[in-house]
C-alpha atoms as a PDB file:
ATOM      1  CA  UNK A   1       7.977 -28.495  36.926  1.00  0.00           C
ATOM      2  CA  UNK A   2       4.493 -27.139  36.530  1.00  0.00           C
ATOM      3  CA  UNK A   3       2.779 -29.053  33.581  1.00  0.00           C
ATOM      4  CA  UNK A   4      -0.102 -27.048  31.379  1.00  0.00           C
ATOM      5  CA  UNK A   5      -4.064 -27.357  31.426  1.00  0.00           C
ATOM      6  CA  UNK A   6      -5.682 -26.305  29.096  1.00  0.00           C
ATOM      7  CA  UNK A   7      -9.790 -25.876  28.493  1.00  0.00           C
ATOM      8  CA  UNK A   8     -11.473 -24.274  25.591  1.00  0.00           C
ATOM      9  CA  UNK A   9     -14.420 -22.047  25.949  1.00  0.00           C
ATOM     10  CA  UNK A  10     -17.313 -21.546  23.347  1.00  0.00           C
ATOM     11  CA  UNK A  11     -17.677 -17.928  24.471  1.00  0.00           C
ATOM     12  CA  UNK A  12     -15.638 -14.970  26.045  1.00  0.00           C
ATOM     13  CA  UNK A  13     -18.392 -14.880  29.277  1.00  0.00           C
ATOM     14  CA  UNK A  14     -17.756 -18.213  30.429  1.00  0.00           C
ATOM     15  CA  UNK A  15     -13.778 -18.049  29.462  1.00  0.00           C
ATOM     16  CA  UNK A  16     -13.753 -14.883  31.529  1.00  0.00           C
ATOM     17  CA  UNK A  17     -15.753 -17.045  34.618  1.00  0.00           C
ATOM     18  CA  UNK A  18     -12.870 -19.941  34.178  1.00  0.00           C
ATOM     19  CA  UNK A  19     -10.260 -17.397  34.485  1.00  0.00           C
ATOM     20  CA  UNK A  20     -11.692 -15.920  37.459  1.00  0.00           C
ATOM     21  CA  UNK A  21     -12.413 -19.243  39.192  1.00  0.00           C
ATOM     22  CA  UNK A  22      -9.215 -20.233  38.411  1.00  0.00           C
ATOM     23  CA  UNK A  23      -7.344 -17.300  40.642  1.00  0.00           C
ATOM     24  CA  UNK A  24     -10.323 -17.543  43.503  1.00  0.00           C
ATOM     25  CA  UNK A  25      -9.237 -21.541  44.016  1.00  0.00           C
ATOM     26  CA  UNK A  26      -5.585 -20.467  44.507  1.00  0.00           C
ATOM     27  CA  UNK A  27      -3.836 -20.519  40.809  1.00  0.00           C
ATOM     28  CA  UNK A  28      -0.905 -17.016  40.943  1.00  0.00           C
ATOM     29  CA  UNK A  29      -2.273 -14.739  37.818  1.00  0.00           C
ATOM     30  CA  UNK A  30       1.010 -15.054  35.781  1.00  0.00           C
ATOM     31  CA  UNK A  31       0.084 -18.914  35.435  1.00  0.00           C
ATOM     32  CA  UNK A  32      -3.066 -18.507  33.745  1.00  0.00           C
ATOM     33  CA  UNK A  33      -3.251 -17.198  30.051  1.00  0.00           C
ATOM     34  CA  UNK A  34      -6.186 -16.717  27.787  1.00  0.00           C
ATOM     35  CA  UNK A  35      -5.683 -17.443  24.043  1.00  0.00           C
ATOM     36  CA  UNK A  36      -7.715 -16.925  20.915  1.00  0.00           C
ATOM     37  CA  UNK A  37      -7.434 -18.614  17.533  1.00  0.00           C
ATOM     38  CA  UNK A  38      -5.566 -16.677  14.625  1.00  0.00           C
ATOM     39  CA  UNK A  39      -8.285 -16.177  12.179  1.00  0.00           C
ATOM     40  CA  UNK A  40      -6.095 -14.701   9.427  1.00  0.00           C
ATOM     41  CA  UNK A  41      -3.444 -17.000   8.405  1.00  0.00           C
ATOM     42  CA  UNK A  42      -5.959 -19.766   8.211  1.00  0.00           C
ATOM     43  CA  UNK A  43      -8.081 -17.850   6.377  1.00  0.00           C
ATOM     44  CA  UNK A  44      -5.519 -16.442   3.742  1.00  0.00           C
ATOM     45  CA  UNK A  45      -4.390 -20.393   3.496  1.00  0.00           C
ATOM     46  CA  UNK A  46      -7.927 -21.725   2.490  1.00  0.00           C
ATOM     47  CA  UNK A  47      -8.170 -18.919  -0.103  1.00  0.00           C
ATOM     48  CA  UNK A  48      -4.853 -19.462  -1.632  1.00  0.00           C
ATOM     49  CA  UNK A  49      -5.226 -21.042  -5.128  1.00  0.00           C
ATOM     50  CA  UNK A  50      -2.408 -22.326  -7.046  1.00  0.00           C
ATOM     51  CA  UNK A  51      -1.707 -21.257 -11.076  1.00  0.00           C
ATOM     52  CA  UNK A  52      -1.988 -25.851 -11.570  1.00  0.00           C
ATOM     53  CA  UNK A  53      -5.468 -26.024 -10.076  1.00  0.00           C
ATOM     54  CA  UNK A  54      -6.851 -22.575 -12.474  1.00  0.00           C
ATOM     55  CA  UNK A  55      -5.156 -24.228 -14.965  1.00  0.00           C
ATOM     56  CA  UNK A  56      -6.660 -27.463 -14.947  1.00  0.00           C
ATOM     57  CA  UNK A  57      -9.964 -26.305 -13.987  1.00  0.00           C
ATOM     58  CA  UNK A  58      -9.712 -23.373 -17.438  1.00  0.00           C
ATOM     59  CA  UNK A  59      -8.286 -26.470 -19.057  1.00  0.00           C
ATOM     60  CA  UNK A  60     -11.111 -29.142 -17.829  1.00  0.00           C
ATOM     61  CA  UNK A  61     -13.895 -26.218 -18.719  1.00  0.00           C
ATOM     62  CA  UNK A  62     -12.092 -25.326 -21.955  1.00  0.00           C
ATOM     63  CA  UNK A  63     -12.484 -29.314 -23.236  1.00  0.00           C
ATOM     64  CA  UNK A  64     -16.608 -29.527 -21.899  1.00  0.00           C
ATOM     65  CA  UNK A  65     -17.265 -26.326 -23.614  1.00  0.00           C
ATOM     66  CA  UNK A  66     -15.491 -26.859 -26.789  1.00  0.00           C
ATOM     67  CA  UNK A  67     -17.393 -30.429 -27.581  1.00  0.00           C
ATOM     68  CA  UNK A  68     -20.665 -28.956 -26.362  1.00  0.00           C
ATOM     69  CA  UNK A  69     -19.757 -25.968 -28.714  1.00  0.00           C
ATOM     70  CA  UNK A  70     -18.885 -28.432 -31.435  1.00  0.00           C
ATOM     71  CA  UNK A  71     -21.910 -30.157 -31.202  1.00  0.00           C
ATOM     72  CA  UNK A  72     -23.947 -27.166 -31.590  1.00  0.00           C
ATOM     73  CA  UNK A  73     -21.569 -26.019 -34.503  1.00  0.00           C
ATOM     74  CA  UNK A  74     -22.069 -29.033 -36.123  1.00  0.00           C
ATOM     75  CA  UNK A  75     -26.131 -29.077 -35.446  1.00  0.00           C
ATOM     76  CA  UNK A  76     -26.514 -25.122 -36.972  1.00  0.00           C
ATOM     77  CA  UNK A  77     -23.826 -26.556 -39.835  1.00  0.00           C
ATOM     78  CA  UNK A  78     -26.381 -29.488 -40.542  1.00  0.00           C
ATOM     79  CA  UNK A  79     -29.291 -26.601 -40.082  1.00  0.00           C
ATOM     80  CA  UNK A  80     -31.152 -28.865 -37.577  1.00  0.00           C
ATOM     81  CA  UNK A  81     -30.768 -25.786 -35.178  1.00  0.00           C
ATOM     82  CA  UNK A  82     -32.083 -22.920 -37.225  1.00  0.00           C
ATOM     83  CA  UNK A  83     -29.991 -19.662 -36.839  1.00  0.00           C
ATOM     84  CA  UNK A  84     -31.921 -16.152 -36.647  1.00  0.00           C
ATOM     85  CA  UNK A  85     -31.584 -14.128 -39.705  1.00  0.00           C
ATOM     86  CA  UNK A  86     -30.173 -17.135 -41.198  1.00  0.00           C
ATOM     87  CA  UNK A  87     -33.267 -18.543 -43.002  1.00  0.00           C
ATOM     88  CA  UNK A  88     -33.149 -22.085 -45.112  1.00  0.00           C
ATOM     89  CA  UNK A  89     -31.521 -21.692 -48.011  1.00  0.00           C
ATOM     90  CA  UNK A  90     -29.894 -18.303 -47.861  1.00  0.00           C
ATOM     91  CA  UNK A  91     -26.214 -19.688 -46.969  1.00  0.00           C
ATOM     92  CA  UNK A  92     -24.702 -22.736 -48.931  1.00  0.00           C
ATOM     93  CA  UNK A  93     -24.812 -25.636 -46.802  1.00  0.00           C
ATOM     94  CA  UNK A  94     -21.538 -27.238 -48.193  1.00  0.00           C
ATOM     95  CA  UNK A  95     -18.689 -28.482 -46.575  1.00  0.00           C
ATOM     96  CA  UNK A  96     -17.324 -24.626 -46.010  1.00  0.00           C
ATOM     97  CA  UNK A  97     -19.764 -23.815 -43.880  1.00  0.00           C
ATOM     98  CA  UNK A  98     -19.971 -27.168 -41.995  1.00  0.00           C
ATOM     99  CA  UNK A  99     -16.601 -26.864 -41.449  1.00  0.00           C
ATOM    100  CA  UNK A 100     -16.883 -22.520 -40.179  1.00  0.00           C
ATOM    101  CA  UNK A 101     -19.729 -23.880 -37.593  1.00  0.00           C
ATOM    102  CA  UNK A 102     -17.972 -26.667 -36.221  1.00  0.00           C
ATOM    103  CA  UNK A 103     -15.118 -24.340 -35.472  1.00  0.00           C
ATOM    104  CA  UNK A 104     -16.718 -21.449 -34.262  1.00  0.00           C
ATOM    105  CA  UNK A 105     -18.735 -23.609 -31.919  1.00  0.00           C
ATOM    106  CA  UNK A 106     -15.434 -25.210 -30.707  1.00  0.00           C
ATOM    107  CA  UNK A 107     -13.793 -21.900 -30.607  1.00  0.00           C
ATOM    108  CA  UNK A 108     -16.533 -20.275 -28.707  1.00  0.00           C
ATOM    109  CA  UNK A 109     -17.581 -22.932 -26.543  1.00  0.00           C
ATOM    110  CA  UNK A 110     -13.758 -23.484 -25.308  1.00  0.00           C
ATOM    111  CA  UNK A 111     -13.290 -19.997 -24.614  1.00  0.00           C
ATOM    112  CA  UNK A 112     -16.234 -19.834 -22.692  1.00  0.00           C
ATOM    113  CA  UNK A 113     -15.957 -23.223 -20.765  1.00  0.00           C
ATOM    114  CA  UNK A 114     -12.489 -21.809 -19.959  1.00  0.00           C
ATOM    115  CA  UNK A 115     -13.637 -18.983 -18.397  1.00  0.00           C
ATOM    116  CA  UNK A 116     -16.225 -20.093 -16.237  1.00  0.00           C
ATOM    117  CA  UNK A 117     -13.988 -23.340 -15.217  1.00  0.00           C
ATOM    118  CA  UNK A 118     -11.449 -20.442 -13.541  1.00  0.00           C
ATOM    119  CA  UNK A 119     -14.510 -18.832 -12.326  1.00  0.00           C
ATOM    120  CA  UNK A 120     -16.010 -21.910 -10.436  1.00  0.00           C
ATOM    121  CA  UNK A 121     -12.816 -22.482  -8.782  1.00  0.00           C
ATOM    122  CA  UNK A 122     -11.850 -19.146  -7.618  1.00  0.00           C
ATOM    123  CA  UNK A 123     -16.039 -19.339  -6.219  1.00  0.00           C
ATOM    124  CA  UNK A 124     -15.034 -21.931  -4.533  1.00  0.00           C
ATOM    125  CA  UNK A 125     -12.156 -20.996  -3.088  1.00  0.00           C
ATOM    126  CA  UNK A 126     -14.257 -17.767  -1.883  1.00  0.00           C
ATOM    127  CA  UNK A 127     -16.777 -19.911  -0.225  1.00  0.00           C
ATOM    128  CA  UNK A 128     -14.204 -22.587   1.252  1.00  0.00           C
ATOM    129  CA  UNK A 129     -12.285 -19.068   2.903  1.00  0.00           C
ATOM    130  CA  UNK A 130     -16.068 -18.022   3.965  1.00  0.00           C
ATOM    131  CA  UNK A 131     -16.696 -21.609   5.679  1.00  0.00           C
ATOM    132  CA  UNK A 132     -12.897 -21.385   7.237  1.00  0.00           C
ATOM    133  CA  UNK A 133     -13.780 -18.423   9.011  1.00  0.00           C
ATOM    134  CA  UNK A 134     -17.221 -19.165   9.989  1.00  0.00           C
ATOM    135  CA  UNK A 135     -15.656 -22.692  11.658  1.00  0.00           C
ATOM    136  CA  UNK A 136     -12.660 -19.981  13.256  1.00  0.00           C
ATOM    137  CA  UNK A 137     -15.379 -17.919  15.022  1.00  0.00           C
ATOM    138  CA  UNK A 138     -16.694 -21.174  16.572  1.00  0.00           C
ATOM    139  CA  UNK A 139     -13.422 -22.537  17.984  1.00  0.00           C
ATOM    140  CA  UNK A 140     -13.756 -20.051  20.621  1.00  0.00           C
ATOM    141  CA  UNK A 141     -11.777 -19.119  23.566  1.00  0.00           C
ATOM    142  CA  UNK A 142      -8.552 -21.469  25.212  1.00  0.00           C
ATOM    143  CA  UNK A 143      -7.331 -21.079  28.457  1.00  0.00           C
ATOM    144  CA  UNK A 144      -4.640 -22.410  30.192  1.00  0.00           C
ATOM    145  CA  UNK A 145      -3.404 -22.747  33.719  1.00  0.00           C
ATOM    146  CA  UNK A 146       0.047 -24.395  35.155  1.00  0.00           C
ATOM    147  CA  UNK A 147      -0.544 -26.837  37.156  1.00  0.00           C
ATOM    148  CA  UNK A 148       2.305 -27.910  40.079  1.00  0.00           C
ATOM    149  CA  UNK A 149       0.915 -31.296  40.426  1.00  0.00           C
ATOM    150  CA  UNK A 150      -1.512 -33.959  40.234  1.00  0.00           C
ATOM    151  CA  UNK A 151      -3.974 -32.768  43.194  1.00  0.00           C
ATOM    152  CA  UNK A 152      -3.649 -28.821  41.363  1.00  0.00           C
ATOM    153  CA  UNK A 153      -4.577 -30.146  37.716  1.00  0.00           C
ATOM    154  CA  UNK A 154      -7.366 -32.390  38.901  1.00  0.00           C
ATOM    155  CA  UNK A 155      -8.595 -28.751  40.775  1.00  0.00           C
ATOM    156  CA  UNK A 156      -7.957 -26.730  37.174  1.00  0.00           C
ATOM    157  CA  UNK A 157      -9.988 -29.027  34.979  1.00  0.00           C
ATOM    158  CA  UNK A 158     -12.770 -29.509  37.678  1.00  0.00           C
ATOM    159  CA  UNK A 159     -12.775 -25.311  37.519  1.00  0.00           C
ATOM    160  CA  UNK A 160     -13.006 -25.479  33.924  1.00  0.00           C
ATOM    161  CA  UNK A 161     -15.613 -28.103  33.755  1.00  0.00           C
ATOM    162  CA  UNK A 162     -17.960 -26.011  36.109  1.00  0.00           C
ATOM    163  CA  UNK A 163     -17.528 -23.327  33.437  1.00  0.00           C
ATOM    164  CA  UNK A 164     -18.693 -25.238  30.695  1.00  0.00           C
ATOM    165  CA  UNK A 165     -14.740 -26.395  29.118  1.00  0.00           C
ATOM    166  CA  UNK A 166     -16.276 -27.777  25.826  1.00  0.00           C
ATOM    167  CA  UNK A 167     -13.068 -29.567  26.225  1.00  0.00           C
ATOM    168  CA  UNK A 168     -10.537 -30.116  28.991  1.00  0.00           C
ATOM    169  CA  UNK A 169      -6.907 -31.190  28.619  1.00  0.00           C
ATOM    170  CA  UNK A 170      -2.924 -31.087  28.062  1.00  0.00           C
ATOM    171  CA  UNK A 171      -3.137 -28.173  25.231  1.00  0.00           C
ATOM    172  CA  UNK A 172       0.272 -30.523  23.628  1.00  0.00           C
ATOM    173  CA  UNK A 173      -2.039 -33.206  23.046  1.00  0.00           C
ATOM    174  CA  UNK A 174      -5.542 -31.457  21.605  1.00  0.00           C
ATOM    175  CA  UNK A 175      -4.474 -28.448  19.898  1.00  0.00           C
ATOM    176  CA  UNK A 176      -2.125 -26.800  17.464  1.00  0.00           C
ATOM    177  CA  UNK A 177       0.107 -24.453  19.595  1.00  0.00           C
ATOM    178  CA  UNK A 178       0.944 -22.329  16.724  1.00  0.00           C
ATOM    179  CA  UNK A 179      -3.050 -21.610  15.979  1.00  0.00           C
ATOM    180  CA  UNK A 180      -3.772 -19.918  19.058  1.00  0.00           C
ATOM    181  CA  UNK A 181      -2.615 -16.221  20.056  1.00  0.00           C
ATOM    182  CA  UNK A 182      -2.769 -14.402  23.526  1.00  0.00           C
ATOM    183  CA  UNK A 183      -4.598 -10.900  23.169  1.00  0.00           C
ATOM    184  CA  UNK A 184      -1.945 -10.220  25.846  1.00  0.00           C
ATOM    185  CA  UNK A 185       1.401  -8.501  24.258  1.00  0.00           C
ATOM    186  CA  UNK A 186       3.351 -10.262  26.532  1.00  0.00           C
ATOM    187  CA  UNK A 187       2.527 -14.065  25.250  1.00  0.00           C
ATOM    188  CA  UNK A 188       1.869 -13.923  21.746  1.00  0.00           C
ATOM    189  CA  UNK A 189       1.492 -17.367  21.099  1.00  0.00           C
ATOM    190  CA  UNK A 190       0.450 -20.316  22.866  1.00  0.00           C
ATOM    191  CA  UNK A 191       3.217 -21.919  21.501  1.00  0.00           C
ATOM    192  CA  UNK A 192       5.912 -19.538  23.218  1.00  0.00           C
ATOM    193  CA  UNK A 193       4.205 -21.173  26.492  1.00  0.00           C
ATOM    194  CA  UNK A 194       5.775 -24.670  26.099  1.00  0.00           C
END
């Protein structure tokens, strides 16, 4: 049984070398594959939000902004902040309108906190989906060769080393079979190659 080696490549040139090399020392073409990584179901994983986390960010924005509101409410109810158009002594300062600035400033300031509390984690999400497929770009290029015995696999990784493997190894053990796809039709997944 022929067991799999496996080398990843930062670029497409020195993937394609590896490749090459690899049928010039003697490895049969239908035992060596080329695989890239998936790019869009990782991406469309690190961008999926769930309706708990907007929630509790609208809810965690929603509490912040109301007591800053409040505050302010209860500052402009006090008149220590001065209101425009509002000059001393034209509006009762009794308990009524304590009361109406307090709870506009808690109504306000919730509603608003709310909204930018979703906001900031739907950003985030955007950027965290950005990063994810900035870091796919850079995983570059895998390929793999079977391997017949111990004397073959030490000759596959020595290939791959010459050709600048960033790593060299039993694909099993160092990456996730399921992330990487073959642009060839006929191996879809590096997975299918187990």
């Amino acid at each position: 049984m022929k067991d799999l080696i496996g080398g990843l490549f930062d670029t497409q040139e020195n993937a394609n070398l590896a490749y090459e090399a690899l049928q010039n020392s003697g490895f049969a073409e239908e035992d060596i594959s080329m695989f890239i990584h998936k790019p869009k179901s990782r991406t469309a994983r690190s961008m999926d939000v769930s309706i708990q986390e907007i929630a509790k960010n609208a809810f965690l924005g929603g509490l912040i902004g109301g007591v800053i509101g409040g505050l302010l409410g209860f500052l402009v109810g006090m008149g220590t902040i001065p209101l425009p158009y509002l000059e001393p002594g034209s509006a009762p300062r009794d308990s009524l309108f304590m009361l109406m600035s307090v709870i506009w400033g808690l109504v306000t300031g919730g509603l608003t906190g709310a909204i930018l509390g979703v906001a900031s984690r739907l950003l985030r999400a955007s950027e965290k989906a950005e990063v994810m497929t900035r870091q796919i770009e850079k995983r570059g290029v895998l390929v793999t060769v079977r391997a017949e015995d111990a004397q073959s696999q030490k000759r596959a990784r020595l290939v791959m080393e010459e050709h600048r493997a960033l790593e060299v190894g039993n694909p099993d053990d160092k990456w996730d079979l399921d992330m990487w796809v073959s642009p060839n039709e006929n191996h879809p997944s590096l997975a299918n190659t187990r």
